[in-house]
C-alpha atoms as a PDB file:
ATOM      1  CA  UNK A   1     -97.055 152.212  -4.679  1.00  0.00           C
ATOM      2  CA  UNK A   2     -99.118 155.097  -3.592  1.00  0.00           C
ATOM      3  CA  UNK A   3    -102.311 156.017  -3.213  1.00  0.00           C
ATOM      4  CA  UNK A   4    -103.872 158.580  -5.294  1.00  0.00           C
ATOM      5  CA  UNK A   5    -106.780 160.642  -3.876  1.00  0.00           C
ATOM      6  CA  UNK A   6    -109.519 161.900  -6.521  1.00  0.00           C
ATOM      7  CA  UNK A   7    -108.836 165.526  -7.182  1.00  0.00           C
ATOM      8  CA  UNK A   8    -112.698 165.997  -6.436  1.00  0.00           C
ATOM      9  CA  UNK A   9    -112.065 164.484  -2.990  1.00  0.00           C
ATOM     10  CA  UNK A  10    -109.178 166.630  -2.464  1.00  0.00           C
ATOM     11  CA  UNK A  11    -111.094 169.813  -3.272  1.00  0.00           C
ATOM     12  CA  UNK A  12    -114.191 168.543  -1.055  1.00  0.00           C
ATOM     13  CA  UNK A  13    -112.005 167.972   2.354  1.00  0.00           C
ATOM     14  CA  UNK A  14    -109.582 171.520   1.528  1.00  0.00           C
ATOM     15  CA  UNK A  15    -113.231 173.325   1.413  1.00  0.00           C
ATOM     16  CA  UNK A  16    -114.272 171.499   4.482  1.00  0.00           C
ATOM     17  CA  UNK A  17    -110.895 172.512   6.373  1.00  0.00           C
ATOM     18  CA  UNK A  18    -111.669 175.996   5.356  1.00  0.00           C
ATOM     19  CA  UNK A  19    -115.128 176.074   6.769  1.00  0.00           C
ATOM     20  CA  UNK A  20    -113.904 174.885   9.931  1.00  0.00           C
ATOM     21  CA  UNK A  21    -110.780 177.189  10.648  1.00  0.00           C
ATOM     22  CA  UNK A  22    -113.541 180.173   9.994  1.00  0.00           C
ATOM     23  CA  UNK A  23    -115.722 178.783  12.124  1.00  0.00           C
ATOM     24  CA  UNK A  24    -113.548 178.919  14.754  1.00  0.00           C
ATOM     25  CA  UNK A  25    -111.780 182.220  14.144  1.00  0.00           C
ATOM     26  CA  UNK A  26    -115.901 183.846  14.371  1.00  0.00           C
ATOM     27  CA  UNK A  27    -115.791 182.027  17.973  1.00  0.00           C
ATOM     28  CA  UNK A  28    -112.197 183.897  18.729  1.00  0.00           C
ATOM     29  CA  UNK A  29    -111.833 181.363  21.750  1.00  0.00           C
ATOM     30  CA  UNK A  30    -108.411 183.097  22.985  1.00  0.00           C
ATOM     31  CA  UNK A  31    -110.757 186.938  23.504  1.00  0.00           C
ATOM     32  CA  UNK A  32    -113.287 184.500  25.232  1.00  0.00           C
ATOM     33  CA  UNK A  33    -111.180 183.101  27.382  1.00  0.00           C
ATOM     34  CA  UNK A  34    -109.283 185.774  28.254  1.00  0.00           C
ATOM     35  CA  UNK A  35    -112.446 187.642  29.318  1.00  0.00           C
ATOM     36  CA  UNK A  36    -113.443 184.926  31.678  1.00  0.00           C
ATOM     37  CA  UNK A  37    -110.612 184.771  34.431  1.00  0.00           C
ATOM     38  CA  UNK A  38    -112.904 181.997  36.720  1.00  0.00           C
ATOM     39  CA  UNK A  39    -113.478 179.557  33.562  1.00  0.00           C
ATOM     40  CA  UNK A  40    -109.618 179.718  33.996  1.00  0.00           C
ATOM     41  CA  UNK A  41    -109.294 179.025  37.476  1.00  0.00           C
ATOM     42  CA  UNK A  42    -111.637 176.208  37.128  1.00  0.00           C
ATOM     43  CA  UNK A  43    -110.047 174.691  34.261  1.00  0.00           C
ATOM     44  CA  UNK A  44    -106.586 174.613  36.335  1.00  0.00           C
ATOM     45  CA  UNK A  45    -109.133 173.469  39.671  1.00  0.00           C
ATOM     46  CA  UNK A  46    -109.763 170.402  37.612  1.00  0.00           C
ATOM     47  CA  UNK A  47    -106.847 169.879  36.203  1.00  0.00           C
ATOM     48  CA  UNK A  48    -104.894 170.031  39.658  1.00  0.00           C
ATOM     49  CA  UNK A  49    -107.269 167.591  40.769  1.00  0.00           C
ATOM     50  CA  UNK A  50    -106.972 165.141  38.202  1.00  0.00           C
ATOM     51  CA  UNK A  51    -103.419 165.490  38.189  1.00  0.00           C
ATOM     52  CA  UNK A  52    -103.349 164.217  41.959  1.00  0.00           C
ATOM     53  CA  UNK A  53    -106.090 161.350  41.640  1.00  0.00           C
ATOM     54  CA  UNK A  54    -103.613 159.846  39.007  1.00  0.00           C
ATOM     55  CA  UNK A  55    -100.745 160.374  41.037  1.00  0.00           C
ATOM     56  CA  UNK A  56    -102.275 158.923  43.802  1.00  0.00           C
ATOM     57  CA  UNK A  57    -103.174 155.739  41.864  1.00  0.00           C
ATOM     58  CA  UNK A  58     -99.731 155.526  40.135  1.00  0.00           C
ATOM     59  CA  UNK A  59     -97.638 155.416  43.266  1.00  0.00           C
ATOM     60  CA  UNK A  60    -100.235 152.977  45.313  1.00  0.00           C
ATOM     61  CA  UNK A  61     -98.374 150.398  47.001  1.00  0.00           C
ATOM     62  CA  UNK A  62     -99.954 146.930  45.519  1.00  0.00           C
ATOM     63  CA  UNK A  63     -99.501 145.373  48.937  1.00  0.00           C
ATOM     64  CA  UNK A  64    -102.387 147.456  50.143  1.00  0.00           C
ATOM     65  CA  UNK A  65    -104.411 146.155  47.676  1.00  0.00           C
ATOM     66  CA  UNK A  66    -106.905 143.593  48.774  1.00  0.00           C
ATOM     67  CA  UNK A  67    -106.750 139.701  47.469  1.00  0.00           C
ATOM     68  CA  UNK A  68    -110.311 138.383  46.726  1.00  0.00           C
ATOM     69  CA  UNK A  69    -110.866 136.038  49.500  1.00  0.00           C
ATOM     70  CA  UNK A  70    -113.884 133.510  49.584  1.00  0.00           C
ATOM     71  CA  UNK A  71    -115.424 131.965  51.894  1.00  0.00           C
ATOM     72  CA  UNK A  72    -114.019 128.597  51.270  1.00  0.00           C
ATOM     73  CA  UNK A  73    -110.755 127.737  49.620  1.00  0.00           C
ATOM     74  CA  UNK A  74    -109.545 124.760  47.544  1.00  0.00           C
ATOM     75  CA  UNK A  75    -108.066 121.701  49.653  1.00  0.00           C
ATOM     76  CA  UNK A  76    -106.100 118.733  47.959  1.00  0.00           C
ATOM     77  CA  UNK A  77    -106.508 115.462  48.781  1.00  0.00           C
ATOM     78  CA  UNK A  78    -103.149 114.198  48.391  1.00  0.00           C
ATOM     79  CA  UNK A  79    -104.979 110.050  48.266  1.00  0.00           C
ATOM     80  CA  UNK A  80    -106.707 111.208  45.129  1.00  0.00           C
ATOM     81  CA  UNK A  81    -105.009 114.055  44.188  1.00  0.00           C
ATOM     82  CA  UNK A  82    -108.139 115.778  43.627  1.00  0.00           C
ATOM     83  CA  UNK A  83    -109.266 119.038  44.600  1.00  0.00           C
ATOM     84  CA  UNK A  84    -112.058 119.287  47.344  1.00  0.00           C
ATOM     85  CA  UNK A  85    -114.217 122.585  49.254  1.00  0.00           C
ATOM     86  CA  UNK A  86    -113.703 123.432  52.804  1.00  0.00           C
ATOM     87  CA  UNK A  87    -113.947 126.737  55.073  1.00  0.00           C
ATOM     88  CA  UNK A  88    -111.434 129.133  54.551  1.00  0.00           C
ATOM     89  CA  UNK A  89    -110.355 129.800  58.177  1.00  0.00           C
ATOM     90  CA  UNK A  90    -109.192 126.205  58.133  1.00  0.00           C
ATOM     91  CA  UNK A  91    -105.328 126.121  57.280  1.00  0.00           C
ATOM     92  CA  UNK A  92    -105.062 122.367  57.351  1.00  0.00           C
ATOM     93  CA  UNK A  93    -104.171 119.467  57.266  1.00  0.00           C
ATOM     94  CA  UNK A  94    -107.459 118.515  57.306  1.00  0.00           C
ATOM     95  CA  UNK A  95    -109.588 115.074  56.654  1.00  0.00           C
ATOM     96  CA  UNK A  96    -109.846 114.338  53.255  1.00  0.00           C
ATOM     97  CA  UNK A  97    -112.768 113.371  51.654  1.00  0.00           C
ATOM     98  CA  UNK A  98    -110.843 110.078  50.847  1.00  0.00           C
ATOM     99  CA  UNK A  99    -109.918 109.411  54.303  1.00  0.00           C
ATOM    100  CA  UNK A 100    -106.255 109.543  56.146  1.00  0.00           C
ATOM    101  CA  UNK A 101    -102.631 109.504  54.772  1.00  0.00           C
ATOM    102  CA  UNK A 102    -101.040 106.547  54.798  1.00  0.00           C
ATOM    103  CA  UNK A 103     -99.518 107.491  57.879  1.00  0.00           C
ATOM    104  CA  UNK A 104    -102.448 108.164  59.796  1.00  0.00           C
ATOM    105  CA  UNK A 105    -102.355 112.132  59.522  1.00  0.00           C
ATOM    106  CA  UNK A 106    -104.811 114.486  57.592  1.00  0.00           C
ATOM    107  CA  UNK A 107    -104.672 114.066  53.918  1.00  0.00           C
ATOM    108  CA  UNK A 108    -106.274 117.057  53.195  1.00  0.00           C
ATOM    109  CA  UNK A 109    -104.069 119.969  52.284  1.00  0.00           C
ATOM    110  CA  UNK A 110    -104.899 123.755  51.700  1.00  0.00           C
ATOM    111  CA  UNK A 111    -104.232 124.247  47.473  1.00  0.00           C
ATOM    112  CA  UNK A 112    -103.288 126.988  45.705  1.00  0.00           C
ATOM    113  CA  UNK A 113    -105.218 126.754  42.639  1.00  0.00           C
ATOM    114  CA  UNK A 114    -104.972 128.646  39.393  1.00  0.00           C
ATOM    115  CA  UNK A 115    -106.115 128.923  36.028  1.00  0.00           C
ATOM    116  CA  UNK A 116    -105.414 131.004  32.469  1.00  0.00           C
ATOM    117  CA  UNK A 117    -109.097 131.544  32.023  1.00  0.00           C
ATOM    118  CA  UNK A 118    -111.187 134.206  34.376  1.00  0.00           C
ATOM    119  CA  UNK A 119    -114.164 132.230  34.311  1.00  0.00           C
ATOM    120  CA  UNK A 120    -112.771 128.691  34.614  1.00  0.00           C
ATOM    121  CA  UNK A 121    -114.430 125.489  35.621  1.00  0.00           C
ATOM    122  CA  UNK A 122    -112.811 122.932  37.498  1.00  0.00           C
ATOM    123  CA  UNK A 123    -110.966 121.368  34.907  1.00  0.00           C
ATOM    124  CA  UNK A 124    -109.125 124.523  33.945  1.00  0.00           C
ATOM    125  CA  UNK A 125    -107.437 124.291  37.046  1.00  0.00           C
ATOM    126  CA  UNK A 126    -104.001 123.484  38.112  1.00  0.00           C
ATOM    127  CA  UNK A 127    -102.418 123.568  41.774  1.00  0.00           C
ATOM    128  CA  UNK A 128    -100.036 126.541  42.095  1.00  0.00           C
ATOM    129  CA  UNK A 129     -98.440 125.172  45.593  1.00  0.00           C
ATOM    130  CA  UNK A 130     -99.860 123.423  48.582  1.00  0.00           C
ATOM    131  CA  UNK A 131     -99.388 125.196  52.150  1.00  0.00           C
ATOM    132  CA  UNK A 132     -99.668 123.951  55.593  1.00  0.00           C
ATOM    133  CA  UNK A 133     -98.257 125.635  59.112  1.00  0.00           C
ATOM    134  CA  UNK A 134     -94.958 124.689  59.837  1.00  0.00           C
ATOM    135  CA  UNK A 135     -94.812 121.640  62.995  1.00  0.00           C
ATOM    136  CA  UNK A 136     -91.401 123.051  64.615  1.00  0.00           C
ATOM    137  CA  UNK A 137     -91.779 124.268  68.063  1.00  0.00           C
ATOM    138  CA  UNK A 138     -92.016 128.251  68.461  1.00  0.00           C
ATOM    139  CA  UNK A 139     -93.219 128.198  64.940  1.00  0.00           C
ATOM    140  CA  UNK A 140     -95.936 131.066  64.564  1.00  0.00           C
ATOM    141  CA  UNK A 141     -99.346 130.313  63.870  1.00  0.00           C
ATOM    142  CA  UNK A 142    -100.377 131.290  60.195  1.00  0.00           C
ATOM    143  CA  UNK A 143    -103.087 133.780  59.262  1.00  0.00           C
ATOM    144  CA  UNK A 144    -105.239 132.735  56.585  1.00  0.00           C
ATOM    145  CA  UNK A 145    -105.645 136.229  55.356  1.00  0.00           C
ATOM    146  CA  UNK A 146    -103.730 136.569  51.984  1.00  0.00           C
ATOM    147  CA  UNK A 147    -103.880 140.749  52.227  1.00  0.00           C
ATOM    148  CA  UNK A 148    -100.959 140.788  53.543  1.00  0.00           C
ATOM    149  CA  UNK A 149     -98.233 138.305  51.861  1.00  0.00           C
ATOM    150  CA  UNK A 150     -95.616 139.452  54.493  1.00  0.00           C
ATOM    151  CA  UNK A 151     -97.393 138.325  57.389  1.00  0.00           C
ATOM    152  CA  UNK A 152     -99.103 135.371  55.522  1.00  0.00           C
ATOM    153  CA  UNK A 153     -95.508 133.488  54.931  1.00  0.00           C
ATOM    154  CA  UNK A 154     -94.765 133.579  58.671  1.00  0.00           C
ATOM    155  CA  UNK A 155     -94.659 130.052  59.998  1.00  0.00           C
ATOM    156  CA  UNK A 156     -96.183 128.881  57.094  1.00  0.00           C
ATOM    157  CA  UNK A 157     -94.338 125.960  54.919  1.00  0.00           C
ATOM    158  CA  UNK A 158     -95.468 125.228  51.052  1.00  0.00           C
ATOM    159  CA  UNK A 159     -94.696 122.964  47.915  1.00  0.00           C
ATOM    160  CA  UNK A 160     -95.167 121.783  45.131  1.00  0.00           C
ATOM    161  CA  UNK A 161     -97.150 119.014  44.300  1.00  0.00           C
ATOM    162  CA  UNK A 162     -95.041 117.048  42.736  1.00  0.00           C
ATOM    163  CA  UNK A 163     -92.211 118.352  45.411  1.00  0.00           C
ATOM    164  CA  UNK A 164     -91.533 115.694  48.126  1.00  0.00           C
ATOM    165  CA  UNK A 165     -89.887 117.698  50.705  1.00  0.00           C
ATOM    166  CA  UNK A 166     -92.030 121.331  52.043  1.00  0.00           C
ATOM    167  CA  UNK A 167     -90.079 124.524  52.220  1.00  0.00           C
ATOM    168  CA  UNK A 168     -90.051 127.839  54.171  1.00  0.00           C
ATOM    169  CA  UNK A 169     -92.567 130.629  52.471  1.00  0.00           C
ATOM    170  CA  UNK A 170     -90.197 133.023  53.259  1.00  0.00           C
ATOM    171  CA  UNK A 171     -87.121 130.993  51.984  1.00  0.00           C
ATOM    172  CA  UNK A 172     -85.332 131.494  49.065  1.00  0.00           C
ATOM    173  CA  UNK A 173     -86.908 127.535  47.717  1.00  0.00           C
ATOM    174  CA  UNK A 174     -90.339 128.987  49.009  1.00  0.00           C
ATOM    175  CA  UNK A 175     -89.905 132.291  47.324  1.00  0.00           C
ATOM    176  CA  UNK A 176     -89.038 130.925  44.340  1.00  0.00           C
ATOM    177  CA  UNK A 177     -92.276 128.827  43.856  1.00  0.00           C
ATOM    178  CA  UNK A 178     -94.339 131.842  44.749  1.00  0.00           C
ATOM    179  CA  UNK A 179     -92.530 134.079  41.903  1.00  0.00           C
ATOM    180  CA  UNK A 180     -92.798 131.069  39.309  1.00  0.00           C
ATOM    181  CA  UNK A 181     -96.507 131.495  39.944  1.00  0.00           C
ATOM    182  CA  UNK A 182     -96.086 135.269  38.394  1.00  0.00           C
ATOM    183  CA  UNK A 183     -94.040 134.210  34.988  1.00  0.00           C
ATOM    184  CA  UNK A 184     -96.176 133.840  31.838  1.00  0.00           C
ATOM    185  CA  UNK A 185     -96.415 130.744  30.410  1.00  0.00           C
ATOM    186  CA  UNK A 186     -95.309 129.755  26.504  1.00  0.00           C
ATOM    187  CA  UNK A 187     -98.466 131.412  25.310  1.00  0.00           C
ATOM    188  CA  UNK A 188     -97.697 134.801  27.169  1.00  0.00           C
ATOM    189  CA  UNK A 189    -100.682 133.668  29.820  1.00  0.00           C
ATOM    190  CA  UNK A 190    -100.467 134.386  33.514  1.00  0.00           C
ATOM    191  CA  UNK A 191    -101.437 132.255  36.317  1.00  0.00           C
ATOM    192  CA  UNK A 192    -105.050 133.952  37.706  1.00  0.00           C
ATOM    193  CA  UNK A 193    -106.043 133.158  41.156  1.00  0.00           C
ATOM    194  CA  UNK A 194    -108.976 130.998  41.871  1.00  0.00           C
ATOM    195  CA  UNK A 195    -111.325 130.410  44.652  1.00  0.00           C
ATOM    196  CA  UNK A 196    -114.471 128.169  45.084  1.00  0.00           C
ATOM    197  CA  UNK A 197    -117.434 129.515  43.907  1.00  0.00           C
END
């Protein structure tokens, strides 16, 4: 079925399509231009430099982008299974609020946590993965600075929390639970990063 336009309205935008093709043939903007050779060059200045600040931006490597860092970070207490505050130099395991691990170490360790919500409270939250340095001998001592995910994974093991066993960063396993953390969920949501406020 289509739509039929009043022949007044017709006439009324035909008149006003007229007015403004003469209005612009009085300006003659091609003579105007034409006459001014430096509104040209500065027109193709600007446009040059436009051109680059979008290149520029397009072929940015992420990895030089910097992650938001706080100055504390989200610990789990693996008694309670709660989430808990401490200083974000500290890589952990650390005392829990709740006390040891049954085996006498730290129960405290350092939690990923994440949300589908930019402003989310504490109960929006879910643990991406926990992290802790890796014991072996000659391991190397983690950084706690996310801006570079490289050098972050280095001697550095993570799981799960519902994982018994911890894995490499860098492994395949460990790899694998970092990219699950990029996948949308059923709703088309992804994962946003969360720290302490």
């Amino acid at each position: 079925m289509a739509i039929k336009i009043p022949s007044l309205l017709t006439s009324e935008i035909r008149h006003a399509i007229e007015q403004l093709q003469d209005r612009i043939a009085q300006v003659d903007l091609r003579r105007w231009v034409n006459e001014s050779p430096r509104l040209i060059v500065g027109l193709a200045v600007v446009s040059a430099l436009l051109l680059g600040m979008m290149a520029v931006r397009a072929f940015r490597s992420t990895s030089t982008q910097r992650l938001e860092q706080g100055k504390t970070a989200w610990f789990y207490d693996a008694n309670t299974g709660k989430l808990f505050v401490a200083g974000r130099k500290k890589i952990g395991p650390i005392a829990a609020p709740s006390g040891p691990a049954p085996g006498g170490e730290p129960a405290g360790f350092r939690a990923h946590a994440y949300s589908y919500t930019l402003e989310a409270n504490e109960s929006d939250l879910f643990v991406g993965f926990l992290e802790r340095p890796d014991p072996a001998p000659g391991a190397r001592r983690p950084t706690s600075d996310m801006s570079d995910m490289d050098k972050w994974a280095q001697g550095r093991l993570i799981k799960r929390v519902k994982d018994q066993q911890w894995v490499q960063a860098t492994s395949r396993e460990g790899q694998a639970i970092l990219q699950e953390l990029a996948r949308p969920n059923e709703k088309g949501q992804t994962p946003i990063y969360q720290i302490p406020r």
